[in-house]
PDB file of N, CA and C in Angstrom:
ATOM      1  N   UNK A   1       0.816  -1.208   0.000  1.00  0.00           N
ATOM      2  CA  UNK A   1       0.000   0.000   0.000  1.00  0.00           C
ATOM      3  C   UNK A   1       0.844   1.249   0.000  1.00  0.00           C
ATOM      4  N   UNK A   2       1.654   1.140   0.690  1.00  0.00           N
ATOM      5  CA  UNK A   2       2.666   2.568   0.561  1.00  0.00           C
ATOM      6  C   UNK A   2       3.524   2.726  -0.283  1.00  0.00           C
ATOM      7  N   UNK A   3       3.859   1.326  -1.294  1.00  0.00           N
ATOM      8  CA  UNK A   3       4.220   1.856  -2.217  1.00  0.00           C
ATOM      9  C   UNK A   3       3.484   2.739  -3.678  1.00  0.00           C
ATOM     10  N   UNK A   4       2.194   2.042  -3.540  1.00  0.00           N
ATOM     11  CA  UNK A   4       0.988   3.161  -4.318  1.00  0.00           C
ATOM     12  C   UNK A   4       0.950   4.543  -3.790  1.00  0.00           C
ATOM     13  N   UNK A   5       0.783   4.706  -2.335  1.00  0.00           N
ATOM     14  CA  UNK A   5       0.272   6.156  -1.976  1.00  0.00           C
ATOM     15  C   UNK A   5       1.773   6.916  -2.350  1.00  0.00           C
ATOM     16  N   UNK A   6       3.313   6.162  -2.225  1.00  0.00           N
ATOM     17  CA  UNK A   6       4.375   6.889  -3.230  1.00  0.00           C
ATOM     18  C   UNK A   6       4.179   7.316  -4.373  1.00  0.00           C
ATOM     19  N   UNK A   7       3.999   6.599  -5.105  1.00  0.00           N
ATOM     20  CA  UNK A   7       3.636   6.669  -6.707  1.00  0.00           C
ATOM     21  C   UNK A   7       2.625   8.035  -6.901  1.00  0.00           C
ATOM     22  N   UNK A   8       1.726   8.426  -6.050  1.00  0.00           N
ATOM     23  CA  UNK A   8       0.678   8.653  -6.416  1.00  0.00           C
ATOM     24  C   UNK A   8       1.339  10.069  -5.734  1.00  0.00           C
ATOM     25  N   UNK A   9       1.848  10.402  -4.583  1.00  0.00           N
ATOM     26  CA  UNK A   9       2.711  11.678  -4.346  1.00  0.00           C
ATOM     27  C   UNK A   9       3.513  11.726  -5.514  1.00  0.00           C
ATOM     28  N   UNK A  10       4.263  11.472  -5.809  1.00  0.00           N
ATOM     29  CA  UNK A  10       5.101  11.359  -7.222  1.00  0.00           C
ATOM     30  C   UNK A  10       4.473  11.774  -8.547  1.00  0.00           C
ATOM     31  N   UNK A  11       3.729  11.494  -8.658  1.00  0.00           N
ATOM     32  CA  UNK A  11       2.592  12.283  -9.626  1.00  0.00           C
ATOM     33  C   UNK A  11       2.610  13.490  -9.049  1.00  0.00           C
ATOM     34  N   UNK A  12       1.372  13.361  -8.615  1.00  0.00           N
ATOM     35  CA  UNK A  12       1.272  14.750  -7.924  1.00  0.00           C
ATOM     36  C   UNK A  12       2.420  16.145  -7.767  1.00  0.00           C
ATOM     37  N   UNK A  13       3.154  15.594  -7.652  1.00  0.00           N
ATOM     38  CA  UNK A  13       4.980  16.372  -7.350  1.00  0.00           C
ATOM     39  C   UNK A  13       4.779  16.498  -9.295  1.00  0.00           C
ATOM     40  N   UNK A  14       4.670  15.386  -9.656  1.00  0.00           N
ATOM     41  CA  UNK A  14       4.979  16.201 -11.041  1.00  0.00           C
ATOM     42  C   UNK A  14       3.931  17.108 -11.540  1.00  0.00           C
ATOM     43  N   UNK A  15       2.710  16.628 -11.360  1.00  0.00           N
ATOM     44  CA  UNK A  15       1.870  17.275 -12.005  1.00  0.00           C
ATOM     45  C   UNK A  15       1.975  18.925 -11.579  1.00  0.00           C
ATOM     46  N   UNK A  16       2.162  19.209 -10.255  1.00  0.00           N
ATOM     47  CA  UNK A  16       2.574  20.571  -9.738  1.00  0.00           C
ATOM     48  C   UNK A  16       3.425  20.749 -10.770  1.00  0.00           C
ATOM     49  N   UNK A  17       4.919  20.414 -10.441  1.00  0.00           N
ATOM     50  CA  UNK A  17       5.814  20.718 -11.347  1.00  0.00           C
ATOM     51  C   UNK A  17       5.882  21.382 -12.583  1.00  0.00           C
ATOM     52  N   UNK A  18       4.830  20.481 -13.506  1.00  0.00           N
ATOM     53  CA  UNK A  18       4.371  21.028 -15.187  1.00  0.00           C
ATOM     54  C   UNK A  18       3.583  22.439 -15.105  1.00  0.00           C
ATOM     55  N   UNK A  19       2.694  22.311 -14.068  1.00  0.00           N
ATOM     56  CA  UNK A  19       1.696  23.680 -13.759  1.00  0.00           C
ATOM     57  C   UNK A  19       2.358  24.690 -13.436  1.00  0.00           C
ATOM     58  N   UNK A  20       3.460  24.648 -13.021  1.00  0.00           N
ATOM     59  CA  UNK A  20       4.338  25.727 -12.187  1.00  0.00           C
ATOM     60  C   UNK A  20       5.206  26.121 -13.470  1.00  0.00           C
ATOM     61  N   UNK A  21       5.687  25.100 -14.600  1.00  0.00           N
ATOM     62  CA  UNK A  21       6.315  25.005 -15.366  1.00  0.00           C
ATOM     63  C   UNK A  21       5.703  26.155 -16.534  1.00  0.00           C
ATOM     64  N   UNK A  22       3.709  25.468 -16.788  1.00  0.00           N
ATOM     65  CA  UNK A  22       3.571  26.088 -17.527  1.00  0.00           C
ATOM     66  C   UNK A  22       3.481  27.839 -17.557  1.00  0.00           C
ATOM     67  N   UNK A  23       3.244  28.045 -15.563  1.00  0.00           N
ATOM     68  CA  UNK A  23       2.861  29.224 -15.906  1.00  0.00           C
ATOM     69  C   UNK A  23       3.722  30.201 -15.839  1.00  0.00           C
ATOM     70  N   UNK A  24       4.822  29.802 -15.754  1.00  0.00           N
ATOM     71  CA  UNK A  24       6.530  30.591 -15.870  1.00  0.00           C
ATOM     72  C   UNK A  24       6.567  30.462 -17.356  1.00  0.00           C
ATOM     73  N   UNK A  25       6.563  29.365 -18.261  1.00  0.00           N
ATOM     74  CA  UNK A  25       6.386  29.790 -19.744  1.00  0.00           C
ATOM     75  C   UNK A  25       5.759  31.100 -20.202  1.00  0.00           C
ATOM     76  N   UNK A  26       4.043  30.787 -19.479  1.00  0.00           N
ATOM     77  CA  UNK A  26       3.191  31.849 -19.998  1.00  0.00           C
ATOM     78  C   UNK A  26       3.731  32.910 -19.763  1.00  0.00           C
ATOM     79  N   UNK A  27       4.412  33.433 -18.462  1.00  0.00           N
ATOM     80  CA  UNK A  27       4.701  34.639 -17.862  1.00  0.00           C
ATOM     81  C   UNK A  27       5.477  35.103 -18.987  1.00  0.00           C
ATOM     82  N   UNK A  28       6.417  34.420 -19.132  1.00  0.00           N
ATOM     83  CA  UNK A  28       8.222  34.905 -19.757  1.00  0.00           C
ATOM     84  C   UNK A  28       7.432  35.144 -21.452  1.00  0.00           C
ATOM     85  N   UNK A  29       6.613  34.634 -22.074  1.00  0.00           N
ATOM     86  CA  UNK A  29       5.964  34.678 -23.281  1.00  0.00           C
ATOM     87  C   UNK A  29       5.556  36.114 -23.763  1.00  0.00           C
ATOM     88  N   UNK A  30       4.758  36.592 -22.029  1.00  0.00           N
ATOM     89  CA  UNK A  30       3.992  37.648 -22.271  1.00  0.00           C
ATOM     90  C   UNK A  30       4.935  38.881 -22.081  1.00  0.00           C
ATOM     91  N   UNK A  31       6.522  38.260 -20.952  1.00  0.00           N
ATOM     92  CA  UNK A  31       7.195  39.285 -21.425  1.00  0.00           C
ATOM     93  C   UNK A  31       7.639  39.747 -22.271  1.00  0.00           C
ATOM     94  N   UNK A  32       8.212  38.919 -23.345  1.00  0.00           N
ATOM     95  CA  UNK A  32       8.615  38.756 -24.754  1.00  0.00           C
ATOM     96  C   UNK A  32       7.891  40.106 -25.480  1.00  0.00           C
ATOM     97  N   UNK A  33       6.717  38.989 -25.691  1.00  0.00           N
ATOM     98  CA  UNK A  33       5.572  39.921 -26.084  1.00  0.00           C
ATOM     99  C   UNK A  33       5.696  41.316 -26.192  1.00  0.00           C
ATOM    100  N   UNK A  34       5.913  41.673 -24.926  1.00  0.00           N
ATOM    101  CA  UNK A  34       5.782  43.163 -24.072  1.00  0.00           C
ATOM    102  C   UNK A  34       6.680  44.028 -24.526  1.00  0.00           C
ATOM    103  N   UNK A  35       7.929  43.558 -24.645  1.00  0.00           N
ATOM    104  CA  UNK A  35       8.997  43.897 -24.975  1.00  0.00           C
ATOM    105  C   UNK A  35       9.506  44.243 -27.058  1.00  0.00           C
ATOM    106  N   UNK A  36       8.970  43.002 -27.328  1.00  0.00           N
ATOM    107  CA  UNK A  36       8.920  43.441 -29.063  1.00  0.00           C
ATOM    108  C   UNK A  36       7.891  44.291 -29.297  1.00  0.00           C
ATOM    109  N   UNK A  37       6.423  44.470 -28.455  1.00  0.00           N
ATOM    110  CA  UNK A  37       5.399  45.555 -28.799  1.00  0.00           C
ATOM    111  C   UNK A  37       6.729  47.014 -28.390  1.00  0.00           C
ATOM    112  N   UNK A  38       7.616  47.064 -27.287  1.00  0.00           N
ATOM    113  CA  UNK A  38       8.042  48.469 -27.181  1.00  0.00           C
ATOM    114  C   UNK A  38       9.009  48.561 -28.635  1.00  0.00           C
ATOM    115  N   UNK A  39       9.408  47.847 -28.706  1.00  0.00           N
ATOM    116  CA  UNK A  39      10.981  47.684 -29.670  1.00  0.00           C
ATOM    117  C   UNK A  39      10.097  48.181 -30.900  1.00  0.00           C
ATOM    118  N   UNK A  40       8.930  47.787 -31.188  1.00  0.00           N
ATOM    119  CA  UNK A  40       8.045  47.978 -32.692  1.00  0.00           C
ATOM    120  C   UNK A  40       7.698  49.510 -32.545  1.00  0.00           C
ATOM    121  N   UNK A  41       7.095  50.060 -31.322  1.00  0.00           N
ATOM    122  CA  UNK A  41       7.051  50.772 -31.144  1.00  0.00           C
ATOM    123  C   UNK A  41       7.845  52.203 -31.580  1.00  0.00           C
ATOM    124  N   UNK A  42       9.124  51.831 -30.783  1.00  0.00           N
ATOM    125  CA  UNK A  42      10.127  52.902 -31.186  1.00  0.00           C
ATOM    126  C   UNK A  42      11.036  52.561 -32.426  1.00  0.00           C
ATOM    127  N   UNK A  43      10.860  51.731 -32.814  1.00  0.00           N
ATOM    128  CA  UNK A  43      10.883  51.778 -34.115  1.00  0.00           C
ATOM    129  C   UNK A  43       9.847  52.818 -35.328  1.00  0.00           C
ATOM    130  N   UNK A  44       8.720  52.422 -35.237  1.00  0.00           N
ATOM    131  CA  UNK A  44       7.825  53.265 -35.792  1.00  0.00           C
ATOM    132  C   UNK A  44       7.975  54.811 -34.982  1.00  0.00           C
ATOM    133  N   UNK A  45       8.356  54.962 -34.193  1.00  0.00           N
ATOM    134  CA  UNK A  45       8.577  56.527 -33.755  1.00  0.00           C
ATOM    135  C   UNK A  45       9.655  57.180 -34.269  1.00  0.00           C
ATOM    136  N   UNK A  46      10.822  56.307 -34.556  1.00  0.00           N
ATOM    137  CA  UNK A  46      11.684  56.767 -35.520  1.00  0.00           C
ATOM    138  C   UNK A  46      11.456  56.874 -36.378  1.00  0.00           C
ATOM    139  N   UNK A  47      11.079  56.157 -37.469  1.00  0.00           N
ATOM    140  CA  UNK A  47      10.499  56.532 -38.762  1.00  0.00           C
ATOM    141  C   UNK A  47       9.902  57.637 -39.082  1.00  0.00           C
ATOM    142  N   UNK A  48       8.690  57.679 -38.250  1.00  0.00           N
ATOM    143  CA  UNK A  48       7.721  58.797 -38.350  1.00  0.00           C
ATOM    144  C   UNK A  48       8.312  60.048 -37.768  1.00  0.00           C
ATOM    145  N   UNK A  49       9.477  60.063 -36.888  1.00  0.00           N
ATOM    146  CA  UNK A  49      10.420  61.115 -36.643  1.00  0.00           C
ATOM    147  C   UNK A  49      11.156  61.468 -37.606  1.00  0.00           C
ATOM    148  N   UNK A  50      11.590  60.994 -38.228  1.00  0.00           N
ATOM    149  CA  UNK A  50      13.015  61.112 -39.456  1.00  0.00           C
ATOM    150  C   UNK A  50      12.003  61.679 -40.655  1.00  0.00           C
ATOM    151  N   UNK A  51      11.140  61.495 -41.045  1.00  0.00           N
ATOM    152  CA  UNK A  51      10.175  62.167 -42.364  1.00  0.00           C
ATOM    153  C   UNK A  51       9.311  63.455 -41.610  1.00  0.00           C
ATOM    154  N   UNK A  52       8.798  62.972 -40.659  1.00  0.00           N
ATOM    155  CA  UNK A  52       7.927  63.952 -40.136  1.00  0.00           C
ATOM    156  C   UNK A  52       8.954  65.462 -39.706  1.00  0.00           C
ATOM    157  N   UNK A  53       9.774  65.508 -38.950  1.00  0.00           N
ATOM    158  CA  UNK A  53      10.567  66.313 -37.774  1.00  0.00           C
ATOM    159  C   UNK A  53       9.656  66.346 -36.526  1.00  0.00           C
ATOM    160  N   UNK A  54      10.136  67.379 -35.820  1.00  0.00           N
ATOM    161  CA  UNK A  54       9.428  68.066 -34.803  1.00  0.00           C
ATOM    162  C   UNK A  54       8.357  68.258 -34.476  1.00  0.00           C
ATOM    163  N   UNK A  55       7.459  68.304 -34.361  1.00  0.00           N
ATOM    164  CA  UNK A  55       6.351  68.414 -34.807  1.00  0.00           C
ATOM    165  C   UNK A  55       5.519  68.359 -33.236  1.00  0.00           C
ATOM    166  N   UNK A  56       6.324  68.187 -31.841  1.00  0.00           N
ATOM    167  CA  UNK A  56       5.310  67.985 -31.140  1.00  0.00           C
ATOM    168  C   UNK A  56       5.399  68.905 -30.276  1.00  0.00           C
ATOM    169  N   UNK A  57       4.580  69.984 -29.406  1.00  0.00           N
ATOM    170  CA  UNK A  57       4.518  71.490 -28.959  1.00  0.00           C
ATOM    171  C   UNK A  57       4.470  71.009 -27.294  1.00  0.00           C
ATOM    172  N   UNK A  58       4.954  71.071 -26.743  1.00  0.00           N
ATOM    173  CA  UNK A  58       5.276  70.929 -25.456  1.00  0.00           C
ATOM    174  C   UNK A  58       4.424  72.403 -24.574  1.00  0.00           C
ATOM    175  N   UNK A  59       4.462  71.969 -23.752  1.00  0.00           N
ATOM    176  CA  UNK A  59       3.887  73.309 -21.972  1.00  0.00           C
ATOM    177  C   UNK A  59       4.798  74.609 -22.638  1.00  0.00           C
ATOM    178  N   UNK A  60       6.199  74.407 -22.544  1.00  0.00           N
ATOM    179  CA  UNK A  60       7.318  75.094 -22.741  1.00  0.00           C
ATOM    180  C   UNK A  60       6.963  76.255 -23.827  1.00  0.00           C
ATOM    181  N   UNK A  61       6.784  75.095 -25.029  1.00  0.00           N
ATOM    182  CA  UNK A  61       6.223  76.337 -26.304  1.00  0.00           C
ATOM    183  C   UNK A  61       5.095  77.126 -26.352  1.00  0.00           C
ATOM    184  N   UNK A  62       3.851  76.467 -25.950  1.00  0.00           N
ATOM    185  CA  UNK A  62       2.808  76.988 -25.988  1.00  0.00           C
ATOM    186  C   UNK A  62       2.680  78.189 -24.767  1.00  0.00           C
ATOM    187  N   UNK A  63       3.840  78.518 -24.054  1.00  0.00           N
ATOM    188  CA  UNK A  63       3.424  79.563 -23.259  1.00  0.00           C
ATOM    189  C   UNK A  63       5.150  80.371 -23.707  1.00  0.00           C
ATOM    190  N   UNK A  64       5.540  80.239 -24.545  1.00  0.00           N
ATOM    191  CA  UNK A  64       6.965  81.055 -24.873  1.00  0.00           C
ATOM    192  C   UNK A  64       6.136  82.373 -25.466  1.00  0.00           C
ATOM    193  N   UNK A  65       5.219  82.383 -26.215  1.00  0.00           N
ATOM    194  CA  UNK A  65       4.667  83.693 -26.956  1.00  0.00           C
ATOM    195  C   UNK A  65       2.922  84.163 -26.070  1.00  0.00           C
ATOM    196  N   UNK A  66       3.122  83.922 -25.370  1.00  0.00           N
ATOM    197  CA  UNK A  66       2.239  84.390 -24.200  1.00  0.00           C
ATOM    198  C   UNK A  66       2.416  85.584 -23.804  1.00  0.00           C
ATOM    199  N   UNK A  67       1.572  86.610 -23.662  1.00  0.00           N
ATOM    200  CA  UNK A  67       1.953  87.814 -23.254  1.00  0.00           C
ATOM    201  C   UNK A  67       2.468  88.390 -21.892  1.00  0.00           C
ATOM    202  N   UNK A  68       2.321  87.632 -21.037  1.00  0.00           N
ATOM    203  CA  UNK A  68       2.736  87.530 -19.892  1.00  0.00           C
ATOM    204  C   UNK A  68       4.245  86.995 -20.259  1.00  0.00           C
ATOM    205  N   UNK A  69       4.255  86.309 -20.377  1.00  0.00           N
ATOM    206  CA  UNK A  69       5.564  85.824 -20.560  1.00  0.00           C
ATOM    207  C   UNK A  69       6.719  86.854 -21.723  1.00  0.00           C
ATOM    208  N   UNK A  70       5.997  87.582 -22.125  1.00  0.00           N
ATOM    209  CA  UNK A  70       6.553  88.548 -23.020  1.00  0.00           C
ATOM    210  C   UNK A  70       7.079  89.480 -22.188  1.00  0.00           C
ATOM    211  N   UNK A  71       6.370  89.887 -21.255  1.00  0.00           N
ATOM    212  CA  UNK A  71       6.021  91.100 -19.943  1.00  0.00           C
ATOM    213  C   UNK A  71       7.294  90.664 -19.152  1.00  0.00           C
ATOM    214  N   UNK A  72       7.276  89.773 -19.028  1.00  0.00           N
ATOM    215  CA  UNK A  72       7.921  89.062 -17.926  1.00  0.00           C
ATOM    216  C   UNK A  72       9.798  89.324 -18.219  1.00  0.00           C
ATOM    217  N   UNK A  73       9.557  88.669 -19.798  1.00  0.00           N
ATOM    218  CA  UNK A  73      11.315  88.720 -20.092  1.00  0.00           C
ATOM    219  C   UNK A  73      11.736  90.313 -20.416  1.00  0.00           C
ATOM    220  N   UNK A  74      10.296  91.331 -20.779  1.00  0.00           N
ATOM    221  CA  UNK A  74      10.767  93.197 -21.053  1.00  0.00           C
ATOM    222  C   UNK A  74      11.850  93.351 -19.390  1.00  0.00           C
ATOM    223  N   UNK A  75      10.713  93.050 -18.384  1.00  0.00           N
ATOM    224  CA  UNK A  75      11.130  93.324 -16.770  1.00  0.00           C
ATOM    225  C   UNK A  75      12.362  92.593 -16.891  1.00  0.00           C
ATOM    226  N   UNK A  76      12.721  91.996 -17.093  1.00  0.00           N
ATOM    227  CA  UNK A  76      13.556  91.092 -17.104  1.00  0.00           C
ATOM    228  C   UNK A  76      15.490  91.953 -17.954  1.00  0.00           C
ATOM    229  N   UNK A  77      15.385  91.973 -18.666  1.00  0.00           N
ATOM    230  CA  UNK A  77      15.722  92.659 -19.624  1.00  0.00           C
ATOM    231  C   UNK A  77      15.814  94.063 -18.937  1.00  0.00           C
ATOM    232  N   UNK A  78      15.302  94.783 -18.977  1.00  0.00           N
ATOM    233  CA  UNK A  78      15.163  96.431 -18.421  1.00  0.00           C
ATOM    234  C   UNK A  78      15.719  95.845 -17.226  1.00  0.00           C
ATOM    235  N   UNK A  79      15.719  95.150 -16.364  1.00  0.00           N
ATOM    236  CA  UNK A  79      16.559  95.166 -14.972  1.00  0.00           C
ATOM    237  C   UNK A  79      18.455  95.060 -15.097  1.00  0.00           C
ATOM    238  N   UNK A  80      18.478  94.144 -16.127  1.00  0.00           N
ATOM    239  CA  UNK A  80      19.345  93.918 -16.407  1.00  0.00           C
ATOM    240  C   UNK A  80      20.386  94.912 -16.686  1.00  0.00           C
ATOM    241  N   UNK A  81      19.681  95.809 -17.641  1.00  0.00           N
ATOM    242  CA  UNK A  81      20.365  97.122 -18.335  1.00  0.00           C
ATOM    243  C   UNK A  81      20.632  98.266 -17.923  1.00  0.00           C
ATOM    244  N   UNK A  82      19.660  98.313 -16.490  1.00  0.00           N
ATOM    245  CA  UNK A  82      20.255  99.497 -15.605  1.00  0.00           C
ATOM    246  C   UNK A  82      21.324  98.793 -14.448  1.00  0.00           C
ATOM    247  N   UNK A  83      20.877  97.421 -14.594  1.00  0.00           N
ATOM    248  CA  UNK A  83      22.786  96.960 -13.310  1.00  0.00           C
ATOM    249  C   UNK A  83      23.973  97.453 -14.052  1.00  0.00           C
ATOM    250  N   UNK A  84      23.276  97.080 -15.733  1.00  0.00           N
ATOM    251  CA  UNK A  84      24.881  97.647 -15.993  1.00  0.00           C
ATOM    252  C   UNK A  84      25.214  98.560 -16.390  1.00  0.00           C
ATOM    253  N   UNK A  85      23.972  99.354 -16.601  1.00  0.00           N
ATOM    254  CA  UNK A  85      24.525 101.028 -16.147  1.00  0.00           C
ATOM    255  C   UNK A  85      24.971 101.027 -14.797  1.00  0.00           C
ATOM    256  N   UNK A  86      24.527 100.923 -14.086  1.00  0.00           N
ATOM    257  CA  UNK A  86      24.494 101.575 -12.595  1.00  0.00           C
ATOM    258  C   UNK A  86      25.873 100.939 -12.435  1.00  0.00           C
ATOM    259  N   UNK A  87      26.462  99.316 -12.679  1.00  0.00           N
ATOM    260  CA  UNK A  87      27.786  99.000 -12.633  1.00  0.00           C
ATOM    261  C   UNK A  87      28.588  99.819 -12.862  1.00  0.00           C
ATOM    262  N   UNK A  88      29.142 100.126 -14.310  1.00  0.00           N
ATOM    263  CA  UNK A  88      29.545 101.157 -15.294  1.00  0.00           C
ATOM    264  C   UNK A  88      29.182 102.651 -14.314  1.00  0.00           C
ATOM    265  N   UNK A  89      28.964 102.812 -14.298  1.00  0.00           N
ATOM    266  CA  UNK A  89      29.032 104.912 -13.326  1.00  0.00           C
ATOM    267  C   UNK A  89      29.372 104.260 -12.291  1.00  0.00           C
ATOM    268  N   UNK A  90      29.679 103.168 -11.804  1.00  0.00           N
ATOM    269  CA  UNK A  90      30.676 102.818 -10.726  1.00  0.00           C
ATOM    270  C   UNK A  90      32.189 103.202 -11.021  1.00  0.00           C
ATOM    271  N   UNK A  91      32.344 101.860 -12.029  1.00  0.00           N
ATOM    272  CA  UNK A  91      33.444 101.617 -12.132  1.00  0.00           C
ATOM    273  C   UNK A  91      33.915 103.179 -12.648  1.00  0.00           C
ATOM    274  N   UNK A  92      33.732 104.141 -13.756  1.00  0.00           N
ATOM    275  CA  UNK A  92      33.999 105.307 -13.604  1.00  0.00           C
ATOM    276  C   UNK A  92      34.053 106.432 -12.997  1.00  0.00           C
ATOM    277  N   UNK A  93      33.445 106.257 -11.968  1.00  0.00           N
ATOM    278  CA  UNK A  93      33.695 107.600 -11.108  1.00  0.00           C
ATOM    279  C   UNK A  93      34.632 106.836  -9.704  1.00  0.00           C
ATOM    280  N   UNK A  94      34.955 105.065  -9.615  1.00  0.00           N
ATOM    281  CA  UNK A  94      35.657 104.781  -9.184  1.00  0.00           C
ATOM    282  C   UNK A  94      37.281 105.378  -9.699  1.00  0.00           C
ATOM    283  N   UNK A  95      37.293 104.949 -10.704  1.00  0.00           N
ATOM    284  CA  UNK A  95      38.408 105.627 -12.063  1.00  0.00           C
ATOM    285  C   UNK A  95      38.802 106.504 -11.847  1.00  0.00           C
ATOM    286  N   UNK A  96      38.160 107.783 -11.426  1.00  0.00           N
ATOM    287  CA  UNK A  96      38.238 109.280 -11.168  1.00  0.00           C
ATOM    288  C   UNK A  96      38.774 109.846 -10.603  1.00  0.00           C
ATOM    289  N   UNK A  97      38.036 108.728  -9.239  1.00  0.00           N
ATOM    290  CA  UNK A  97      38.274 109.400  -7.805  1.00  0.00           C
ATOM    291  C   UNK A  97      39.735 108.438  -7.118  1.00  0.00           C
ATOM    292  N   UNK A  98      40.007 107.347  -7.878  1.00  0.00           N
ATOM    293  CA  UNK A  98      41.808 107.168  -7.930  1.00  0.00           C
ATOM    294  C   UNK A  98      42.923 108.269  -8.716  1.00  0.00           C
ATOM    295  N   UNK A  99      42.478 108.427  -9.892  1.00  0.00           N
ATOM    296  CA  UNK A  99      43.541 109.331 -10.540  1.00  0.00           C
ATOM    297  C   UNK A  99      43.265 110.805 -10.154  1.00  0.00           C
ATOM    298  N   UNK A 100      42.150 111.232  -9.185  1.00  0.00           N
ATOM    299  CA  UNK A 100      42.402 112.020  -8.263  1.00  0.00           C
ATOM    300  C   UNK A 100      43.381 112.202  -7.318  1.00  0.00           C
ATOM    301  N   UNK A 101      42.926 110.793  -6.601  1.00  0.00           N
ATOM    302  CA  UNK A 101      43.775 110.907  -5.563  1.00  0.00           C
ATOM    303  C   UNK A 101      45.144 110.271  -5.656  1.00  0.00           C
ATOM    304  N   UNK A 102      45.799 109.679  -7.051  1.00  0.00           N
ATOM    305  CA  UNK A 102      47.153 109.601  -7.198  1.00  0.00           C
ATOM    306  C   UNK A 102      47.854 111.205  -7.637  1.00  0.00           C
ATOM    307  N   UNK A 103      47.003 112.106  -8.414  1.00  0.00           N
ATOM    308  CA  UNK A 103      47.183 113.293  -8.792  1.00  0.00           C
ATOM    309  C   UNK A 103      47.679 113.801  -7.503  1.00  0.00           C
ATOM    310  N   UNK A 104      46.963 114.154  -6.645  1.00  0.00           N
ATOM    311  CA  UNK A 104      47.159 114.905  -4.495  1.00  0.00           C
ATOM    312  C   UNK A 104      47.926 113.958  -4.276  1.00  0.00           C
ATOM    313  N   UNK A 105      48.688 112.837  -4.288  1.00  0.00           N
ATOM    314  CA  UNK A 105      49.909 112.052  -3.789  1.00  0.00           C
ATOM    315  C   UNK A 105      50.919 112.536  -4.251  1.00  0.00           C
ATOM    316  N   UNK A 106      50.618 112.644  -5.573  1.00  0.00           N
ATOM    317  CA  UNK A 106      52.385 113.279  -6.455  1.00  0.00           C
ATOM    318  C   UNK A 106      52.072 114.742  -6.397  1.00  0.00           C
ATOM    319  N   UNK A 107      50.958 115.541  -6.326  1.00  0.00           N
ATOM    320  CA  UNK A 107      51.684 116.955  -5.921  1.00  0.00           C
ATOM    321  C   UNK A 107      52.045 116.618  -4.525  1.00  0.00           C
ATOM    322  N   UNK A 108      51.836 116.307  -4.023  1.00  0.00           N
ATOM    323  CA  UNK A 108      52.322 116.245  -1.959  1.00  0.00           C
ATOM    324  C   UNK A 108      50.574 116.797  -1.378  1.00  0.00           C
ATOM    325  N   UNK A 109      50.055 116.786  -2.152  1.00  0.00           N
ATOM    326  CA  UNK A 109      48.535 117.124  -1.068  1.00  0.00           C
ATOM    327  C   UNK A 109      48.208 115.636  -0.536  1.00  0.00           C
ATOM    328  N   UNK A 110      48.351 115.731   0.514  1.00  0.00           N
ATOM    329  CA  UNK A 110      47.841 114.253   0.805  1.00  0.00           C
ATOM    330  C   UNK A 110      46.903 114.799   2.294  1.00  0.00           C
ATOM    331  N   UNK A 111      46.062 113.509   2.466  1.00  0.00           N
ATOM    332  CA  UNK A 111      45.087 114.339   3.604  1.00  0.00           C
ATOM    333  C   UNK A 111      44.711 113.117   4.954  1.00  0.00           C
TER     334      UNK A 111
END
């Protein structure tokens, strides 16, 4: 008798086995699958990239000619152009007020 109820675990052990077997096939199949749908994919995105170009308008573009955003880079711009004025009448009346005061060193005015 116990050598039947062996036999019959023994099955069983296999029959698991094949089931476990098949559904790691199925799995790895559907990765496959998964994987040549991306590969086809970007394939056809190249294609249709290389004839087509550019062609796709992003957040970025659609608010570059926005009037606000126009507003935004004038302020932008105008800030800019009086630092470097306001830099510049530095650095020159810095300029000035040295070859001033090397001028009062070499006459002897010194203070």
């Amino acid at each position: 008798m116990s050598g039947i109820k062996d036999a019959k675990k023994k099955r069983a052990r296999r029959r698991r086995k094949r089931q476990i077997q098949r559904i790691l096939l199925i799995i790895a199949m559907i990765l496959i699958l998964i994987g040549f749908l991306f590969l086809i994919r970007a394939a056809v995105h190249a294609v249709v990239n290389k004839f087509t170009g550019p062609t796709v308008t992003t957040s970025a573009d659609k608010t570059a000619g926005s009037p606000k955003t126009k507003k935004r880079l004038q302020k932008k711009q105008q800030k800019k152009e009086i630092f470097k004025k306001k830099n510049t009448r530095k650095k020159k009346s810095s300029k000035k007020s040295l070859l001033k005061r090397h001028r009062r060193i070499k006459n002897g005015n010194t203070q």
